[in-house]
Protein backbone atom coordinates (compact mmCIF):
# COMPACT_ATOMS: atom_id res chain seq x y z
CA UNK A 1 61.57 80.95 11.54
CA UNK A 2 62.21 80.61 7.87
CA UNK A 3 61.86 76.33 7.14
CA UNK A 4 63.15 75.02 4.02
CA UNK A 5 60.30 73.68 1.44
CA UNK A 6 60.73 69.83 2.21
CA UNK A 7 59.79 70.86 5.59
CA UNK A 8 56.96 72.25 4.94
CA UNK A 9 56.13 69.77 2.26
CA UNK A 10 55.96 66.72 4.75
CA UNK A 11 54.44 68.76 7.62
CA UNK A 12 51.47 69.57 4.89
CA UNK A 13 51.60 65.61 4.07
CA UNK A 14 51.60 64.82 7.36
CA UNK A 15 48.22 66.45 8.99
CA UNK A 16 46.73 65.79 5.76
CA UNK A 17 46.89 62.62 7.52
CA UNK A 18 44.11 63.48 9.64
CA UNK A 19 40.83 62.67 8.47
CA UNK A 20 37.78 65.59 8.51
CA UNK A 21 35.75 63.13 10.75
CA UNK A 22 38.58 63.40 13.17
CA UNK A 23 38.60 67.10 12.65
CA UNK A 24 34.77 67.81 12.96
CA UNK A 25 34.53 66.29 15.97
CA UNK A 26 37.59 68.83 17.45
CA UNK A 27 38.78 69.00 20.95
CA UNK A 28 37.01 69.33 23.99
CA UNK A 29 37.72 72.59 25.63
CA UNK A 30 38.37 71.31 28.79
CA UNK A 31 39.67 67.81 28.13
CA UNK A 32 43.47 67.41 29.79
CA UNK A 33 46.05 66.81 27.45
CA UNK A 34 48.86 64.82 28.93
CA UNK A 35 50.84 65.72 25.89
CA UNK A 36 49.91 69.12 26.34
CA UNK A 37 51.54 69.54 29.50
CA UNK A 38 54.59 67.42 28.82
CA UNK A 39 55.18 69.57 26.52
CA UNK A 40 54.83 72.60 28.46
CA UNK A 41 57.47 70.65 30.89
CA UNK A 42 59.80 70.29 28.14
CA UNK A 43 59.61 73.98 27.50
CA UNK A 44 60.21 75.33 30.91
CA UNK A 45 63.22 73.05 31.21
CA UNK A 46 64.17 74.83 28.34
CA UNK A 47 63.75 77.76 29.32
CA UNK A 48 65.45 77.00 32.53
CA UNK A 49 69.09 75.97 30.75
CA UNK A 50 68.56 79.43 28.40
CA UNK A 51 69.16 81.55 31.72
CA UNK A 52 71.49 78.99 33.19
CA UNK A 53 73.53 75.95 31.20
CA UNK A 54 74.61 74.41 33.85
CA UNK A 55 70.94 74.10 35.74
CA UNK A 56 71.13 70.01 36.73
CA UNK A 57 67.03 70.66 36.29
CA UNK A 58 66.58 67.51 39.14
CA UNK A 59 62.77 66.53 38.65
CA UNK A 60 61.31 67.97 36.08
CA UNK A 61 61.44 66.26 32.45
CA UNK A 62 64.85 67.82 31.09
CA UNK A 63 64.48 69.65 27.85
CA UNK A 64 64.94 66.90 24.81
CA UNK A 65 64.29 67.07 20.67
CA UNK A 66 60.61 68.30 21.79
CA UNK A 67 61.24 71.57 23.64
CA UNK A 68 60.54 73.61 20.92
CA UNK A 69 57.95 71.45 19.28
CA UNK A 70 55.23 73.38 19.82
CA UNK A 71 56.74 76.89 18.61
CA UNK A 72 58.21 74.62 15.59
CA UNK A 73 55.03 73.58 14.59
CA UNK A 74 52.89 76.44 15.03
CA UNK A 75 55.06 78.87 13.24
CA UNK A 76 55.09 76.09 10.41
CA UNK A 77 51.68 76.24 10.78
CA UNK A 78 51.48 79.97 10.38
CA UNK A 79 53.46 79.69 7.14
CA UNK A 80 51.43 76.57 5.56
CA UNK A 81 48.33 78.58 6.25
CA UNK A 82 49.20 81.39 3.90
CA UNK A 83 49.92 79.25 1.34
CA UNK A 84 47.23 76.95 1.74
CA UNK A 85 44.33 78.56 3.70
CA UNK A 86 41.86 75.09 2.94
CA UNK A 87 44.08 73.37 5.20
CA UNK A 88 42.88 75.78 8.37
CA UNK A 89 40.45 73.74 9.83
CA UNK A 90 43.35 70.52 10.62
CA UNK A 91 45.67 73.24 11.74
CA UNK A 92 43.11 74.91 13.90
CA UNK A 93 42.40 71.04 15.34
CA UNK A 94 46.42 70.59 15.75
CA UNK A 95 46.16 74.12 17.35
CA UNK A 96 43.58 72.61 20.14
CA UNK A 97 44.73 69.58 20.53
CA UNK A 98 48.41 70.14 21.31
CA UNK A 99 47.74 73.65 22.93
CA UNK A 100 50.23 75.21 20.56
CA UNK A 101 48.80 78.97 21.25
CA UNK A 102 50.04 78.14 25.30
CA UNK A 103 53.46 77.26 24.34
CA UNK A 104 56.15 79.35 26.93
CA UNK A 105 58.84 79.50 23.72
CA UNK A 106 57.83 83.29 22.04
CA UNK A 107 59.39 84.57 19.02
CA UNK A 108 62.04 86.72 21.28
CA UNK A 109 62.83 83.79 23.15
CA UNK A 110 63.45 82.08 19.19
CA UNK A 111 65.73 84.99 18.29
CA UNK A 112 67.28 84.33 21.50
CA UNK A 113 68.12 80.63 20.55
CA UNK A 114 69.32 81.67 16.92
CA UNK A 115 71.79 84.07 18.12
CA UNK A 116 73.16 81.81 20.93
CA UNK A 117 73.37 79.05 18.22
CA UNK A 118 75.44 81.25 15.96
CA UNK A 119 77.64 82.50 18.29
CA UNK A 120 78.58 79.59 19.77
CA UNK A 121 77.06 76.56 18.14
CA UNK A 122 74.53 76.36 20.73
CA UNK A 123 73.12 74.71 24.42
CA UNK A 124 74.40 72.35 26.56
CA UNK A 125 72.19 69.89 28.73
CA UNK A 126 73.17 68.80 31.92
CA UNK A 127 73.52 65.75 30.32
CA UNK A 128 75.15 66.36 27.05
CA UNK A 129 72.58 67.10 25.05
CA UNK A 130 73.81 69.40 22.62
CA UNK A 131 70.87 72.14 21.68
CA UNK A 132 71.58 73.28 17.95
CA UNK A 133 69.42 73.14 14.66
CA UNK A 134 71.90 71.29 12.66
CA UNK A 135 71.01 67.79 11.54
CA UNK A 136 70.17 65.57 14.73
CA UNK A 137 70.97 68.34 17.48
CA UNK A 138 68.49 68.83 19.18
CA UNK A 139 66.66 71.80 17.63
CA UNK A 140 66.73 70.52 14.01
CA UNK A 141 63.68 70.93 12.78
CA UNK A 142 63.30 66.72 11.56
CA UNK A 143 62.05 65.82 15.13
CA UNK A 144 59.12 67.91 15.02
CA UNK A 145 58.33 65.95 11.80
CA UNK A 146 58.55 62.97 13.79
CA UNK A 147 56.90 64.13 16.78
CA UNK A 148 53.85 64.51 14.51
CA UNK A 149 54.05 60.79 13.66
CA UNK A 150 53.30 60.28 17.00
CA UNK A 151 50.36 62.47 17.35
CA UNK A 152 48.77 60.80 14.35
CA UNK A 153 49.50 57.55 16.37
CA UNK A 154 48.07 59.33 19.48
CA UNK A 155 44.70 60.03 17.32
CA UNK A 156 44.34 56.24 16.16
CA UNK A 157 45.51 57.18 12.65
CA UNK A 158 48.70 55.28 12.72
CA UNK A 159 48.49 51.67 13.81
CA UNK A 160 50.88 50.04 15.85
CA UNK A 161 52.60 47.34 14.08
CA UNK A 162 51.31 43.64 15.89
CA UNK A 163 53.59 42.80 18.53
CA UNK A 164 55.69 39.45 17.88
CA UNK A 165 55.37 36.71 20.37
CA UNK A 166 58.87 35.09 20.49
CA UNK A 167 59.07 31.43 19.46
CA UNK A 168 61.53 29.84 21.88
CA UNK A 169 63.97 28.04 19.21
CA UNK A 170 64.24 31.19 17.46
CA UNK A 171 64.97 33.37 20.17
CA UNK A 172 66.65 31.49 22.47
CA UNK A 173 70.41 31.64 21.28
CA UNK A 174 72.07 28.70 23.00
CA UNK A 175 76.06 29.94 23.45
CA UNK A 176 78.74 26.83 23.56
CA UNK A 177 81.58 28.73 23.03
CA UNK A 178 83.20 29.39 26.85
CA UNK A 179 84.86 32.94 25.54
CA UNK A 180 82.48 35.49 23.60
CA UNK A 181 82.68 39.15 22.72
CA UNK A 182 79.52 41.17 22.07
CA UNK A 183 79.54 44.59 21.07
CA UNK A 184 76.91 46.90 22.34
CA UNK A 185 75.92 50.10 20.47
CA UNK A 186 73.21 52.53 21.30
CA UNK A 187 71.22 55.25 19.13
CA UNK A 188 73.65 54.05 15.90
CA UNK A 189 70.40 54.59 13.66
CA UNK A 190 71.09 57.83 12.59
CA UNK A 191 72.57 56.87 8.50
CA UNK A 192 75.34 58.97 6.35
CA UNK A 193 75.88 62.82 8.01
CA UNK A 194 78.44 64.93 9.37
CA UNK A 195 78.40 66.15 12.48
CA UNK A 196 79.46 69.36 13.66
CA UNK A 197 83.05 68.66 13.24
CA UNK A 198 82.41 67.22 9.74
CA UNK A 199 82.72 63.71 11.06
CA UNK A 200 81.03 60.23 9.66
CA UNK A 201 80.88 59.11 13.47
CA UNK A 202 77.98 56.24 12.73
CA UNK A 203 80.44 54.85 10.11
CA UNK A 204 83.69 55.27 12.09
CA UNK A 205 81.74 53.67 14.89
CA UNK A 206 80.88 51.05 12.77
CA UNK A 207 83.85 50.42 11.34
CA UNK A 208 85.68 50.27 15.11
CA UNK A 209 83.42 47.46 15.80
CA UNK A 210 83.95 45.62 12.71
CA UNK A 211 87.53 45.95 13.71
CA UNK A 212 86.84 44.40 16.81
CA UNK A 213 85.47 41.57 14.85
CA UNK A 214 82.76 40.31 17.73
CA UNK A 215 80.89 37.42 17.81
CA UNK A 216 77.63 39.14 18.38
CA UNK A 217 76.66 42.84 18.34
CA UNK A 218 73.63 44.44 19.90
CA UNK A 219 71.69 47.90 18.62
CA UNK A 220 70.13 49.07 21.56
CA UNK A 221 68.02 51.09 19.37
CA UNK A 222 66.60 54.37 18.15
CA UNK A 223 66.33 54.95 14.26
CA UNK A 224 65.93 58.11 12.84
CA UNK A 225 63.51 60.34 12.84
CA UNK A 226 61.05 58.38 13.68
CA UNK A 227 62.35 54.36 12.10
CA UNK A 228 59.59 54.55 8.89
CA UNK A 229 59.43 51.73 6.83
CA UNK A 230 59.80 51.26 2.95
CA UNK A 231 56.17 51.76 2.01
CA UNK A 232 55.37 54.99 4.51
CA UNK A 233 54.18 57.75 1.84
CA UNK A 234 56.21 60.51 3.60
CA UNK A 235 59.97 59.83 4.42
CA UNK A 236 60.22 56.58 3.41
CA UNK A 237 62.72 53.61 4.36
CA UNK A 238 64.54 55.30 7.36
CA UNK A 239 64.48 52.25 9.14
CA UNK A 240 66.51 50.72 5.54
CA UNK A 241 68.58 53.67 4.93
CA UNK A 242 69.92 54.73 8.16
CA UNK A 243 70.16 51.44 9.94
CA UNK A 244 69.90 48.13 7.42
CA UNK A 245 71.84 49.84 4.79
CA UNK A 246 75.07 50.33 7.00
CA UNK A 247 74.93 47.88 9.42
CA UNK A 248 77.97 45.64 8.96
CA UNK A 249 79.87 44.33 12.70
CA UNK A 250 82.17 41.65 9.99
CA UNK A 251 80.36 38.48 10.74
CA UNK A 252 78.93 39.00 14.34
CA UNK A 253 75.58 37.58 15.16
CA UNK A 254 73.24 40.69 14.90
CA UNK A 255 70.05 41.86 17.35
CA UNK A 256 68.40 44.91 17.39
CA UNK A 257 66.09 46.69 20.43
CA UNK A 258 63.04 48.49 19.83
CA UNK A 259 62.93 51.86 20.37
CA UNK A 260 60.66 55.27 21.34
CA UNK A 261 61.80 57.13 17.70
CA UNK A 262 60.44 53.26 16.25
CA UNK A 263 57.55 53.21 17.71
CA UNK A 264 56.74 57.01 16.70
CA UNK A 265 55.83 55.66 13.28
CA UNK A 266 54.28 52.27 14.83
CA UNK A 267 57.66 50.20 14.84
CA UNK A 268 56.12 49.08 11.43
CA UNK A 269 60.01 49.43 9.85
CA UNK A 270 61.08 48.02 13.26
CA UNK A 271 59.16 45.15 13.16
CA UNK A 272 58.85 44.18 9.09
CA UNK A 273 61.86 45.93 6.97
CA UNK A 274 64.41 45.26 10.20
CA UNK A 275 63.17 42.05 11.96
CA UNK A 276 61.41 40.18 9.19
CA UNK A 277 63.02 41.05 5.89
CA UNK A 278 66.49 42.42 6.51
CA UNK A 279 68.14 38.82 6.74
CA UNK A 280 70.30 40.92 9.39
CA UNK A 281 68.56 40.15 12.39
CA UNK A 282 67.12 36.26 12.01
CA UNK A 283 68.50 35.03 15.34
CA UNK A 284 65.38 37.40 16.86
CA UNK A 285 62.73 35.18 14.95
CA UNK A 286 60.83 38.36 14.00
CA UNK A 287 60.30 39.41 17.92
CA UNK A 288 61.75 42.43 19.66
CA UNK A 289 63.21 40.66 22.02
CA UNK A 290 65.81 37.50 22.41
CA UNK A 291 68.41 35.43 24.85
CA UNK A 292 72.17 34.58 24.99
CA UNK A 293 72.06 31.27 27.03
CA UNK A 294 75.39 30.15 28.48
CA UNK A 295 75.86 27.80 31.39
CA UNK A 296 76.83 30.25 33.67
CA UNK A 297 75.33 33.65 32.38
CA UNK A 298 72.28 34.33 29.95
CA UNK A 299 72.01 37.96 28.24
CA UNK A 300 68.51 39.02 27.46
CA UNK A 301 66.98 41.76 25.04
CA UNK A 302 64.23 43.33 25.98
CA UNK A 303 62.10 45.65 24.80
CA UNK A 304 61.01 48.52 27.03
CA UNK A 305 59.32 50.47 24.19
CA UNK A 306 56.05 48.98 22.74
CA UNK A 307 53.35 49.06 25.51
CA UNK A 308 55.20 52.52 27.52
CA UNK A 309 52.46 54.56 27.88
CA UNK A 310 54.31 57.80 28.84
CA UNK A 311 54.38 60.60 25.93
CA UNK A 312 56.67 59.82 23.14
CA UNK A 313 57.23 56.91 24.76
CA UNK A 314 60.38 58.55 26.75
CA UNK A 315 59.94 57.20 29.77
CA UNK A 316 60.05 52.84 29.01
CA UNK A 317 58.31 50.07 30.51
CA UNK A 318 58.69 46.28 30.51
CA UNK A 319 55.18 45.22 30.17
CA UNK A 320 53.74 42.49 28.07
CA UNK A 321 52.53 39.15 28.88
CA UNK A 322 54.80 37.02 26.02
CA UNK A 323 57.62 39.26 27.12
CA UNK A 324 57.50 38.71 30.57
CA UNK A 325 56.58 35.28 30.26
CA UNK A 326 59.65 34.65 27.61
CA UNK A 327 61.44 36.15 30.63
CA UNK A 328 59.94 33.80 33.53
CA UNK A 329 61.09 30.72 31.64
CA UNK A 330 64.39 31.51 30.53
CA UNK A 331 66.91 29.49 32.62
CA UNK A 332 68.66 32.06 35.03
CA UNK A 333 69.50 29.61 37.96
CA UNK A 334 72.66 29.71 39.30
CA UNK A 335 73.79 32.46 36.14
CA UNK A 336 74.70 36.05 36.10
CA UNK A 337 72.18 37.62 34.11
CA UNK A 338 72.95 40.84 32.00
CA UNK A 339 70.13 42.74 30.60
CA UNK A 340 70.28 45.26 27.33
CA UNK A 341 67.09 47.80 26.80
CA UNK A 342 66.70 50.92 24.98
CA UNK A 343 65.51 52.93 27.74
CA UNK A 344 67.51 54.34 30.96
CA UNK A 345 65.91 53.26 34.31
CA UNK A 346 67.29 56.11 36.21
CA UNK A 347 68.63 59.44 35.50
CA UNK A 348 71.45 60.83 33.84
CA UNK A 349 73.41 61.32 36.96
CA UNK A 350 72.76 58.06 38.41
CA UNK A 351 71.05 59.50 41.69
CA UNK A 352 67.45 58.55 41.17
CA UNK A 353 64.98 56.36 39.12
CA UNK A 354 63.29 57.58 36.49
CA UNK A 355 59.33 57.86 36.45
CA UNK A 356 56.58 58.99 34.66
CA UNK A 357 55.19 61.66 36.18
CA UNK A 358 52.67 63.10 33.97
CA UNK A 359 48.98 64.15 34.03
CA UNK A 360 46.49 61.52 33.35
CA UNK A 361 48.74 58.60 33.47
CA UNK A 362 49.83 56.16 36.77
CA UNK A 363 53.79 56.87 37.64
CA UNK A 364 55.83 54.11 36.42
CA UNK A 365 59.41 53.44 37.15
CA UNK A 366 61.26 51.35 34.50
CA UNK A 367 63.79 49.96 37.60
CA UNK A 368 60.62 48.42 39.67
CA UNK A 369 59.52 47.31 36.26
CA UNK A 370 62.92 45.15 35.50
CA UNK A 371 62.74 44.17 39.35
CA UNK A 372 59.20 42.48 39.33
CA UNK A 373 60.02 40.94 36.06
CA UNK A 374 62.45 38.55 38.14
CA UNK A 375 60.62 37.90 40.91
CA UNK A 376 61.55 41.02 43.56
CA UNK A 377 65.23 41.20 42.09
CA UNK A 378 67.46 42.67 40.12
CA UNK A 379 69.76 41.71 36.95
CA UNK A 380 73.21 41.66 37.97
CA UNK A 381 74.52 43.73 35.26
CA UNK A 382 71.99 46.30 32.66
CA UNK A 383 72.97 48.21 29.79
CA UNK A 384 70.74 51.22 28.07
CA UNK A 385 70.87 53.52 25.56
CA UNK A 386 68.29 56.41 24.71
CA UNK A 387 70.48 58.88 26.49
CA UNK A 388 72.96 60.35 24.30
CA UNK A 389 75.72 59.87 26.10
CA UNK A 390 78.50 57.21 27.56
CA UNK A 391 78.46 56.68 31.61
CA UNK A 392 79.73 53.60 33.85
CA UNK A 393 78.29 53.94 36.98
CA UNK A 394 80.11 53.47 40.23
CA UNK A 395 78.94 51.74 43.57
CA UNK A 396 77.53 55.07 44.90
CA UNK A 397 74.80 54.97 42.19
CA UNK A 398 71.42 54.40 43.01
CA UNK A 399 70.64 51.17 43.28
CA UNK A 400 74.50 50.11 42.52
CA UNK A 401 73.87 47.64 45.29
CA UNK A 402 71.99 45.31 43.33
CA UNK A 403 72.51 46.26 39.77
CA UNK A 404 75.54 47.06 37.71
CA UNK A 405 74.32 49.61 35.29
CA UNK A 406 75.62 51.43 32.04
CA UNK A 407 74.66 54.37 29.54
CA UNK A 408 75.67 53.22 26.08
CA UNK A 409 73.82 55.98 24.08
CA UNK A 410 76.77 57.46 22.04
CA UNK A 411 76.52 55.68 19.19
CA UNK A 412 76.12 58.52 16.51
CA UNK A 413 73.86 61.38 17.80
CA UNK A 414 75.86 64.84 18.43
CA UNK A 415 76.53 65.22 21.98
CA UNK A 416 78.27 67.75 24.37
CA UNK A 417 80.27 67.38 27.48
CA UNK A 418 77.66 67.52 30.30
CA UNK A 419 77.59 69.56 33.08
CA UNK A 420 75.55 66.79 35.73
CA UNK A 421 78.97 65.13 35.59
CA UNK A 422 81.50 67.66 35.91
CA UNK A 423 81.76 69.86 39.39
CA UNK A 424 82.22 73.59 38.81
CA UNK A 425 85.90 73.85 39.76
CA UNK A 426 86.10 70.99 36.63
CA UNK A 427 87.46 68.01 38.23
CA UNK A 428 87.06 64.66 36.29
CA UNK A 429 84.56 62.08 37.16
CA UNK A 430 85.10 59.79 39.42
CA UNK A 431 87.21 61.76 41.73
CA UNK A 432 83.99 64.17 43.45
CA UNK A 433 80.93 63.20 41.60
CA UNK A 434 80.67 59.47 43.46
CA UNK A 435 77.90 58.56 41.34
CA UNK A 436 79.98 58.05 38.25
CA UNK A 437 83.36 56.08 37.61
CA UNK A 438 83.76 57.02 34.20
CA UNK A 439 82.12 59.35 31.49
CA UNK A 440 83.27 59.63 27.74
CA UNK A 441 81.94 63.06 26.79
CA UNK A 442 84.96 65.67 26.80
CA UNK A 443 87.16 64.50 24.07
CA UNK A 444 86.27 66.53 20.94
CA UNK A 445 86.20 70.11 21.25
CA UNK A 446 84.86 72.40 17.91
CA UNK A 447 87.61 74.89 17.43
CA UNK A 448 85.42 77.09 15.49
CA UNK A 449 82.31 76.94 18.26
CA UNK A 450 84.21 78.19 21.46
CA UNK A 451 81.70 77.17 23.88
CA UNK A 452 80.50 73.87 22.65
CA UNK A 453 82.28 70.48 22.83
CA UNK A 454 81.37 67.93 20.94
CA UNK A 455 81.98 64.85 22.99
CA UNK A 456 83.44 61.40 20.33
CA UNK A 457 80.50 58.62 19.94
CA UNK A 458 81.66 54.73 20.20
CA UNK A 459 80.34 51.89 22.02
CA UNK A 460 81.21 49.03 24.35
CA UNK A 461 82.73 45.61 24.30
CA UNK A 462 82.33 42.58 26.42
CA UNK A 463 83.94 40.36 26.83
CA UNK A 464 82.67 37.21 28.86
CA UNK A 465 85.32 34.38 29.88
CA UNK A 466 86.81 31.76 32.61
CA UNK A 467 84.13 33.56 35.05
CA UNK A 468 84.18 36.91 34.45
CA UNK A 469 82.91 40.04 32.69
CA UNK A 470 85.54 42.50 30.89
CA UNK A 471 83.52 45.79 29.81
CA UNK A 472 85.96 48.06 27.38
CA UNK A 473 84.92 51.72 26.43
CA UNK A 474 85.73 52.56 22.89
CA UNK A 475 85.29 55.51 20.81
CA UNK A 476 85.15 56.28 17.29
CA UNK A 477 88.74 56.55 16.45
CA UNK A 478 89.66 53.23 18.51
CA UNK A 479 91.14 54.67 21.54
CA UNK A 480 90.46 52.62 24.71
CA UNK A 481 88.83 55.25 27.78
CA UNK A 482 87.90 52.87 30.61
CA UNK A 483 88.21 49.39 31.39
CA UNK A 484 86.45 47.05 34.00
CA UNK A 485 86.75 43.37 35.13
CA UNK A 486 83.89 41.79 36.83
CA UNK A 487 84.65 38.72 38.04
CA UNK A 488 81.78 36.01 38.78
C-alpha cells in the first residue's frame, strides 16, 4: 500500500515516541502478548466476512478499525525504513512486540480488499460496520495512527490523565422541572467530513437536535482518532476540533462520556480541553461521570472506559471506587433509574453479553458489572453507544427482563445496513429477528456503490413526563423512525 506523506510523517513521530531504553531492553521471545492475539482475532474475523459478508461471526471479537492494523503498520513500516534506515531498531521492537511478521492479512489478501473496495465501496459487518479506506470507514488508515497511541500507552510512555473524583454539588444535577427532554447522541466526535454520499451528517445531526431544542443533551462518547488534546505534539486538538468546536444542542445543559478512542491518547483532551476548560460541560464538575436527580427517576453517566482493562479498551467496565461509590449514594429509592455509558454490554444482536475473552486477562462482562454496581440488580432502562449503529431492543433480548436497553451509536461514523438484523429472505426487524423491535440502518443507499448502503446517522430523544418515558428515533434529516412510551 502506497500511504500519503502525513501518514507516514506521524507514524515516524509517533514511535519516535519510544525511548532507546525501552527499545534495548526488546521483547521477550516467549512473553504472551494479549494484544498480539487480539489482534490476530480481529484478523481472522476479517478474514471470515472477506469469504462470506453475511458471516454473524457469534463469539469471536468481530472485525473493527484494527483488523488490518498490523498489515497497516508493518507495510508503513517497510516504507519508513527505506527512507530512514536509523529508525530500524524501534521498528524491529514494534515488529516483536505486536507480532506484526504473524499477521493472517498478506499482500494478496490487501489487493483483495482494494479491488472489493473499488468495485463496490467495500465490506459489510454483521453489524453495520462499513469496511472501506475512506475517512472514518473502517480501513482508513487514521486508526492505525491511533491504535499506536495506545501501544505507547501500553509501554508506560503515555500517561493516563488522573481520574476526577466527582464532588457531589457539582455532579449531582437536581431536576425540578416535572417535563424534560434530553437528547442522547453517540460517537458524534468525528468534526467537519463528508461521508460517502458527500454528507455533513455530524452537523445535520447536530443541527436536528438543536432543532429539537432539549433541555439537556448527552455525548455518549468517542472522539476522533484517538480524542488528543491541544498541546499533544502529533495531531493536535482533536478533542477541540472535532467535538468542542461544533458542539452546539441551542441552550441544553451539556455532558459528555468518556470513551475507548479518549482514552487511546490518555483521555488527557477528555479530561482537561473537554471537562475542565471547554465551559461546555461545567454541570460534570471536571469528572467523567454525573446525575439527573428527579423525584421519581435519576439518570446517571457513567463511565465504562478508564480502568477497562481489555485491549483498546473495547470491551468496558464499571470499576472505580469514587465511581461506584458516587453510584451507592445517589438516591434511587422508589425511582426509575436510566443509565447512559459509552460501551455496549451485550452484542450487536442482542442475544448475549459481551466479555472479554482474551489471553492474559480475567473475563469481564460489562452487564454483571452494571448489575453489582446496584446491589444484584439492574437499571431499568440503559443506553450505549460505541457500536456504530441505531437498535431498540425488544423483550426477547437478553436480559430484556430486567433491563430496557438501546444502541445509540449513529451519531456520525459511516455505517452500513447490517446483516445480524436482517434474515436472508430480507424481512424487516421486528417481524422474525425477535431480538430487535426496531433498527435504523437501511435508509441511505449510495447509487454509485451498488452493494453498499450507507445507513442515515441521528440520535434519540426523551422525553420524561406525568410518569412515563417517551424514547423518539431521529435521523439526520428529521424524519421520525420509531417511537416508544414507557410508562412508570
Amino acid at each position: 500500500m502506497k500511504f500519503n506523506d502525513d501518514f507516514l510523517h506521524k507514524l515516524k513521530a509517533l514511535i519516535e515516541k519510544i525511548p532507546a531504553d525501552v527499545v534495548n531492553k526488546g521483547v521477550k521471545s516467549d512473553d504472551p502478548s494479549k494484544l498480539s492475539s487480539f489482534l490476530e482475532s480481529c484478523e481472522k474475523s476479517f478474514l471470515s466476512l472477506m469469504k462470506d459478508d453475511s458471516a454473524a461471526l457469534e463469539g469471536s471479537d468481530s472485525p473493527n478499525e484494527f483488523a488490518i492494523f498490523r498489515y497497516l503498520l508493518k507495510s508503513g513500516g517497510n516504507e519508513l525504513e527505506k527512507k530512514y534506515p536509523e529508525l530500524k531498531p524501534v521498528l524491529g521492537f514494534i515488529n516483536a512486540h505486536l507480532k506484526l511478521d504473524d499477521s493472517l492479512i498478506t499482500d494478496a489478501h490487501f489487493q483483495a480488499i482494494l479491488k472489493r473496495v473499488k468495485e463496490t465501496g467495500g465490506y459489510v459487518g454483521a453489524d453495520g460496520t462499513l469496511y472501506g479506506f475512506k475517512k472514518y470507514e473502517s480501513l482508513d488508515p487514521g486508526w492505525a495512527l491511533a491504535g499506536i497511541y495506545y501501544v505507547l500507552q501500553e509501554l508506560g510512555i503515555v500517561k493516563k490523565y488522573p481520574f476526577v473524583k466527582a464532588a457531589c454539588k457539582s455532579n449531582r444535577n437536581i431536576v425540578t422541572k416535572n417535563s424534560v427532554t434530553i437528547a442522547v447522541v453517540g460517537d458524534w466526535g468525528t468534526g467537519p467530513y463528508n461521508n460517502a454520499d458527500g454528507v455533513e451528517a455530524y452537523k445535520k445531526v447536530m443541527d436536528q437536535i438543536s432543532n429539537k431544542k432539549p433541555d439537556y443533551a448527552i455525548h455518549l462518547g468517542d472522539v476522533y482518532y484517538a480524542g488528543t488534546d491541544k498541546t499533544d505534539d502529533i495531531a493536535p486538538k482533536e478533542e477541540i476540533n472535532n467535538l468542542i468546536d461544533h458542539w452546539s444542542p441551542a441552550n441544553a445543559t451539556s455532558f459528555t462520556l468518556n470513551s475507548n478512542h479518549e482514552m487511546y491518547s490518555g483521555a488527557h483532551g477528555y479530561f482537561d480541553d473537554a471537562l475542565k476548560n471547554s465551559g461546555l460541560f461545567t454541570h460534570q464538575g471536571k469528572a467523567s461521570y454525573f446525575s439527573l436527580e428527579h423525584k421519581n427517576w435519576v439518570l446517571l453517566g457513567l463511565d465504562s472506559a478508564y480502568y477497562d482493562k481489555s485491549s483498546f479498551f473495547l470491551k468496558g467496565c464499571l470499576q472505580g471506587a469514587d465511581q461506584l461509590d458516587f453510584i451507592n449514594k445517589t438516591d434511587i429509592k422508589g425511582k426509575k433509574i436510566i443509565v447512559t455509558t459509552h460501551h455496549n454490554a451485550v452484542n450487536p444482536a442482542g442475544t448475549k453479553p459481551v466479555i472479554a475473552k482474551e489471553k492474559g486477562s480475567k473475563d469481564v462482562a460489562l452487564w454483571d458489572d452494571m448489575k453489582a454496581a446496584f446491589n444484584g440488580t439492574m437499571p431499568d432502562f440503559w443506553y450505549w453507544g460505541h457500536i456504530h449503529n441505531v437498535i431498540a431492543y425488544s423483550d426477547k433480548a437478553y436480559g430484556a427482563n430486567e433491563c430496557v436497553y438501546r444502541c445509540v451509536g449513529q451519531g456520525a461514523i459511516p455505517y452500513a445496513k447490517g446483516s445480524d438484523f436482517y434474515y436472508k429472505d430480507g424481512s424487516v426487524t421486528g417481524h422474525k429477528n425477535p431480538q430487535i423491535a426496531y433498527y435504523g440502518g437501511q435508509e441511505l443507499p449510495i447509487p454509485h456503490l451498488n452493494k453498499v448502503e450507507l445507513a442515515k446517522n441521528g440520535f434519540v430523544l426523551l422525553t420524561l413526563d406525568s410518569g412515563k418515558l417517551v424514547e423518539e428515533y431521529y435521523d439526520q434529516d428529521g424524519f421520525k423512525g420509531y417511537r416508544q412510551v414507557h410508562k412508570f
